[in-house]
Protein backbone atom coordinates (compact mmCIF):
# COMPACT_ATOMS: atom_id res chain seq x y z
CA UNK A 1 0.00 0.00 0.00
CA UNK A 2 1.36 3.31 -1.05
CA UNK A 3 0.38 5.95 0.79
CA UNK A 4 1.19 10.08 0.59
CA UNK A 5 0.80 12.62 3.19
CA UNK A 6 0.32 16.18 2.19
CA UNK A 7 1.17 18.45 5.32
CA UNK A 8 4.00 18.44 7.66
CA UNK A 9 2.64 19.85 10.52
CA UNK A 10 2.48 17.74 14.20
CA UNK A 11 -0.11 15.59 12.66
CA UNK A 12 1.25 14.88 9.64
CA UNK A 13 5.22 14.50 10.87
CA UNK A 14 3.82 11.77 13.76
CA UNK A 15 1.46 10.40 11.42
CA UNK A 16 4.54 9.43 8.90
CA UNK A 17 6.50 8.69 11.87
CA UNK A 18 3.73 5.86 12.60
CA UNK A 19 3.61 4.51 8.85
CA UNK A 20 7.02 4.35 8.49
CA UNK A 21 7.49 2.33 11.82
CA UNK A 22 4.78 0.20 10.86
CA UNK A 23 6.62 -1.04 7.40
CA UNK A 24 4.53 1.35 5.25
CA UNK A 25 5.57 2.54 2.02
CA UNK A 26 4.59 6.46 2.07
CA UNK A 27 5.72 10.12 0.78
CA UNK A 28 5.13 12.85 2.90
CA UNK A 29 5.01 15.99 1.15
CA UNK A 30 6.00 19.52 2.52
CA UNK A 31 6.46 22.96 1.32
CA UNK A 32 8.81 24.68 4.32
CA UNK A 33 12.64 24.20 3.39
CA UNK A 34 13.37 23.28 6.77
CA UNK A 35 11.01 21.18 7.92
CA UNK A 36 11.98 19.06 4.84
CA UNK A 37 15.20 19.37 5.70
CA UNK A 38 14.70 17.71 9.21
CA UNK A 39 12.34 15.27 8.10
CA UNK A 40 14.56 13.93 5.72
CA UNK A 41 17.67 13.42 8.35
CA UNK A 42 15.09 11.27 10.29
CA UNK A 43 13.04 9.54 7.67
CA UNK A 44 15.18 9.66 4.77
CA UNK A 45 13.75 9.77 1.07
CA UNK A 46 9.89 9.12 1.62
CA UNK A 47 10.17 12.81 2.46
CA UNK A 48 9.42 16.09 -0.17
CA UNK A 49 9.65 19.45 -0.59
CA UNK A 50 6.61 20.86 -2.89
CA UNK A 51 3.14 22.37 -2.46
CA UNK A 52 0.74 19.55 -2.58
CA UNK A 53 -2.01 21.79 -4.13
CA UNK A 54 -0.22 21.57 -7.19
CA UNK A 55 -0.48 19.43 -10.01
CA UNK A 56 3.41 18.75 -10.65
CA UNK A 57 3.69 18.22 -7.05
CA UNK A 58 1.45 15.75 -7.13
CA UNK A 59 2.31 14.39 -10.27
CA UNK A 60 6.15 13.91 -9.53
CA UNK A 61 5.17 12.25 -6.11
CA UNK A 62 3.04 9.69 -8.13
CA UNK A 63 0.16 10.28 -6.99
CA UNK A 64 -1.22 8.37 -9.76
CA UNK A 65 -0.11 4.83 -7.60
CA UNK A 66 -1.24 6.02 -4.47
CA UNK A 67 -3.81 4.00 -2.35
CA UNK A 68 -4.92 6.64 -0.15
CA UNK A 69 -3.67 10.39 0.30
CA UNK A 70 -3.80 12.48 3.38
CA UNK A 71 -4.21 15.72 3.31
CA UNK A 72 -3.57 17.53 7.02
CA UNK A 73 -2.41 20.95 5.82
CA UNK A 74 -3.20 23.94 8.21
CA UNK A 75 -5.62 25.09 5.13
CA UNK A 76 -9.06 23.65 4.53
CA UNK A 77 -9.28 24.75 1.30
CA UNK A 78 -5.51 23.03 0.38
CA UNK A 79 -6.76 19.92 1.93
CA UNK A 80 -10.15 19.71 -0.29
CA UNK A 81 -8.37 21.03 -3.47
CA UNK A 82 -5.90 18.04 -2.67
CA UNK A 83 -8.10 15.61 -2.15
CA UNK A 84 -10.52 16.53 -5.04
CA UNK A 85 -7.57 16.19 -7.43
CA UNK A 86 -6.39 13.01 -5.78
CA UNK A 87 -9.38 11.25 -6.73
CA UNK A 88 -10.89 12.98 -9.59
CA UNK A 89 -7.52 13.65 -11.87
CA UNK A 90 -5.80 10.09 -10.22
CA UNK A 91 -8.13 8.16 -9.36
CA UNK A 92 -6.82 7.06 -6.31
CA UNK A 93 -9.45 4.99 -4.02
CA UNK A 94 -9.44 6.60 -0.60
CA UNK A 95 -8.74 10.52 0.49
CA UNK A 96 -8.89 11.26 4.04
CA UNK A 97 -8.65 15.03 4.86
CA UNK A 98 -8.22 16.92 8.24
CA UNK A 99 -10.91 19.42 8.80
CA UNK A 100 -9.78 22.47 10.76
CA UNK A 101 -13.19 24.06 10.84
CA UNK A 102 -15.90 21.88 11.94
CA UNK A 103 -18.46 24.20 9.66
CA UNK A 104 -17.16 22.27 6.46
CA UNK A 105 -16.65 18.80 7.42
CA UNK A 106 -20.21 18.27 5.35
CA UNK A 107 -19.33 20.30 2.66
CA UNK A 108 -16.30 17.89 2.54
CA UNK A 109 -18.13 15.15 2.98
CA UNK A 110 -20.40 16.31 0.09
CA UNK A 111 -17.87 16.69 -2.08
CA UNK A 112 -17.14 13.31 -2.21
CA UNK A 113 -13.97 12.87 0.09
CA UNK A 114 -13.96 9.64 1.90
CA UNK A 115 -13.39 10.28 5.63
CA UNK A 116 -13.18 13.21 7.12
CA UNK A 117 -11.23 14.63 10.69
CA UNK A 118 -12.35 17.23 12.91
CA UNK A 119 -10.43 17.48 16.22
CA UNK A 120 -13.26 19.92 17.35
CA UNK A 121 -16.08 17.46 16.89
CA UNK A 122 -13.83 14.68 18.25
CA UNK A 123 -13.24 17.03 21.63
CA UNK A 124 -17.46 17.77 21.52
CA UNK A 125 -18.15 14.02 21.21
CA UNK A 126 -16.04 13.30 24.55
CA UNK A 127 -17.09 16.28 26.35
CA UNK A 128 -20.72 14.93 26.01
CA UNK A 129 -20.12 11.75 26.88
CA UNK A 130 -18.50 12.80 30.56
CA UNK A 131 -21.56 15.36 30.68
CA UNK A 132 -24.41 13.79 28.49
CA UNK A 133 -27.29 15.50 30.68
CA UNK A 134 -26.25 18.63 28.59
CA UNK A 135 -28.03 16.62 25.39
CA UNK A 136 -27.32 14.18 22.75
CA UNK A 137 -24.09 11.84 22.72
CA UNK A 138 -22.79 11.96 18.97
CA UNK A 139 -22.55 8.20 18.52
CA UNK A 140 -21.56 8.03 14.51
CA UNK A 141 -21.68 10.96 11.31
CA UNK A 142 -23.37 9.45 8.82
CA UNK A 143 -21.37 9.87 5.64
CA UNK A 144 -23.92 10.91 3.59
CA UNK A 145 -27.12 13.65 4.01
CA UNK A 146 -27.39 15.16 7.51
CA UNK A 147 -27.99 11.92 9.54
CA UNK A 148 -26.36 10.96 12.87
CA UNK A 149 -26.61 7.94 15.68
CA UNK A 150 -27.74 9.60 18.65
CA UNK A 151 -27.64 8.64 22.55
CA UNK A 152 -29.74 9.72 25.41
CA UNK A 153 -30.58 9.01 28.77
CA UNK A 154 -33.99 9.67 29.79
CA UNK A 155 -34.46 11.95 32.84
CA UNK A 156 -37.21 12.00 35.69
CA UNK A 157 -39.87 14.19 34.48
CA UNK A 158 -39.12 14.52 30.57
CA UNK A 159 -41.87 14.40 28.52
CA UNK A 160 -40.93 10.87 27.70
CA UNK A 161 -40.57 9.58 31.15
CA UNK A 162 -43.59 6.54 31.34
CA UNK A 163 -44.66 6.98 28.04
CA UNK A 164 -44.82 4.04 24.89
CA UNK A 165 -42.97 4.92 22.22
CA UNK A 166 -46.42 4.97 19.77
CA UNK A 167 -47.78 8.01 22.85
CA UNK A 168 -44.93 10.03 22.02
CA UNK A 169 -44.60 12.37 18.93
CA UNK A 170 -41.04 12.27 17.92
CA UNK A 171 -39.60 14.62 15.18
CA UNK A 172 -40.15 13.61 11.59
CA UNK A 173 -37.64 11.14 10.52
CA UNK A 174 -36.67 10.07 13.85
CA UNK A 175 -35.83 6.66 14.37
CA UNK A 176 -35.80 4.70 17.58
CA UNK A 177 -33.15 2.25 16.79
CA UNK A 178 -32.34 0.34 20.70
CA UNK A 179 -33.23 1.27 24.06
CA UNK A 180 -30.76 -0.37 26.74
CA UNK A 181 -31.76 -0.79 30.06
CA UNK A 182 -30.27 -2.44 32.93
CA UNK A 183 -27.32 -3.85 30.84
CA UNK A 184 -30.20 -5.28 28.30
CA UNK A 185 -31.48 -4.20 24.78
CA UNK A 186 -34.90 -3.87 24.44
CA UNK A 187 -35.87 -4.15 20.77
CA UNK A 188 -38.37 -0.71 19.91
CA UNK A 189 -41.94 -1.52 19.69
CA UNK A 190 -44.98 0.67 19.77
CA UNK A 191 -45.60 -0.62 23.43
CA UNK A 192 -42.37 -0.02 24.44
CA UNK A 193 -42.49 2.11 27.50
CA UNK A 194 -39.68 4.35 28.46
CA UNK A 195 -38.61 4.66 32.24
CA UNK A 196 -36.18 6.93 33.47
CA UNK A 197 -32.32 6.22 33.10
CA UNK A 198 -33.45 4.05 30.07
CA UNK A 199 -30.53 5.24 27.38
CA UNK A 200 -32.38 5.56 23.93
CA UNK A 201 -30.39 5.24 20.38
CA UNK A 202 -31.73 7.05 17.87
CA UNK A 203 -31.15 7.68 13.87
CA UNK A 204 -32.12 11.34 13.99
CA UNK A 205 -31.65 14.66 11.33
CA UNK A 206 -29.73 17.40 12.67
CA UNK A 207 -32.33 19.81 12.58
CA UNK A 208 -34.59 17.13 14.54
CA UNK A 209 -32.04 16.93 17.49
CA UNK A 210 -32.93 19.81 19.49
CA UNK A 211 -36.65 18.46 19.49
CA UNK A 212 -35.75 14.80 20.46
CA UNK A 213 -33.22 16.20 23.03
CA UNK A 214 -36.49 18.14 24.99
CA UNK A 215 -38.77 14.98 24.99
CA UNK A 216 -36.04 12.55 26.10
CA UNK A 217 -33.84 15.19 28.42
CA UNK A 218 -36.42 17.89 29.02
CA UNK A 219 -35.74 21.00 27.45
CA UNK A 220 -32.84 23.23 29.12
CA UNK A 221 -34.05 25.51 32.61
């Protein structure tokens, strides 16, 4: 597997780091002299100097054999235009690119790149699960349309609270997909009737979550 990493940074200098240990064959590209310069005294030849938002660049790294590219620049808009040319001028199978503003991981994902990384939505996810009374635990991003797994625990007194799941009026779309309760799944069913502490999983919109947030949670005081 040949893989090329476009970005020198932290992420992309320990990422390498962790390929080439592993046996990998890779190419990490960077543009500043003496990072290069560093790199290559500790990695040797799978590093180079060049702007990876260019076509020669990308063109003399062979980016035409590559099995997946990386793209972990400090730039959003490097990291799509890299990715974008990866697999539509390439063809290579898988693009991963580091997202440095949450706000366009979906118009990544849109866009057709494979897997996307936000270290801000990575911090939110595990800041709701140590506080998940504060609302919905982001389980899994669904690739494709605004879609996401869902957790919540069911308080005393939310509008949920003794209620089947056919009394309750859930958001269009909303999906009731487990509810776990004392170490158990329970399989949803009309007659399914929630209790408190019960933790519901849910295939929800994201314009539906602040709605099934109030009738599991309660809405916020």
């Amino acid at each position: 597997m040949y893989i090329i990493i476009v970005g020198g940074g932290k992420v992309g200098y320990y990422l390498a780091k962790t390929l080439v240990n592993e046996g990998y064959e890779l190419l990490l590209i960077e543009k500043n002299p003496k990072k290069v310069a560093t790199y290559y005294e500790r990695f040797g030849a799978v590093v180079m100097e060049g702007d990876g938002a260019e076509m020669d660049t990308l063109q003399e790294a062979g980016m035409g054999r590559a099995d997946v590219v990386v793209a972990v620049t400090g730039e959003d808009e490097d990291n799509l235009v890299i990715c974008q040319t990866a697999k539509k001028l390439f063809h290579v199978p898988r693009a991963i690119a580091r997202v440095n503003n949450p706000k366009n991981e979906e118009l990544f994902r849109r866009l057709g790149i494979d897997v996307t990384v936000s270290a801000t939505n990575i911090l939110l996810s595990i800041i709701e699960q140590e506080i998940p009374q504060r609302g919905l635990v982001h389980l899994i991003a669904l690739k494709h349309g605004q879609l996401s797994l869902v957790e919540a625990t069911v308080e005393d007194g939310s509008p949920a609270s003794g209620k089947s799941l056919a009394e309750i009026s859930f958001p269009p779309n909303v999906v009731i997909s487990a509810v776990l309760r004392d170490g158990s799944v329970l399989i949803p069913r009309g007659d399914t009737r929630l209790v408190p502490r019960d933790e519901v999983i849910a295939l929800s919109p994201r314009e539906s979550e602040g709605a099934l947030r109030d009738i599991l949670i309660g809405a916020a005081p």
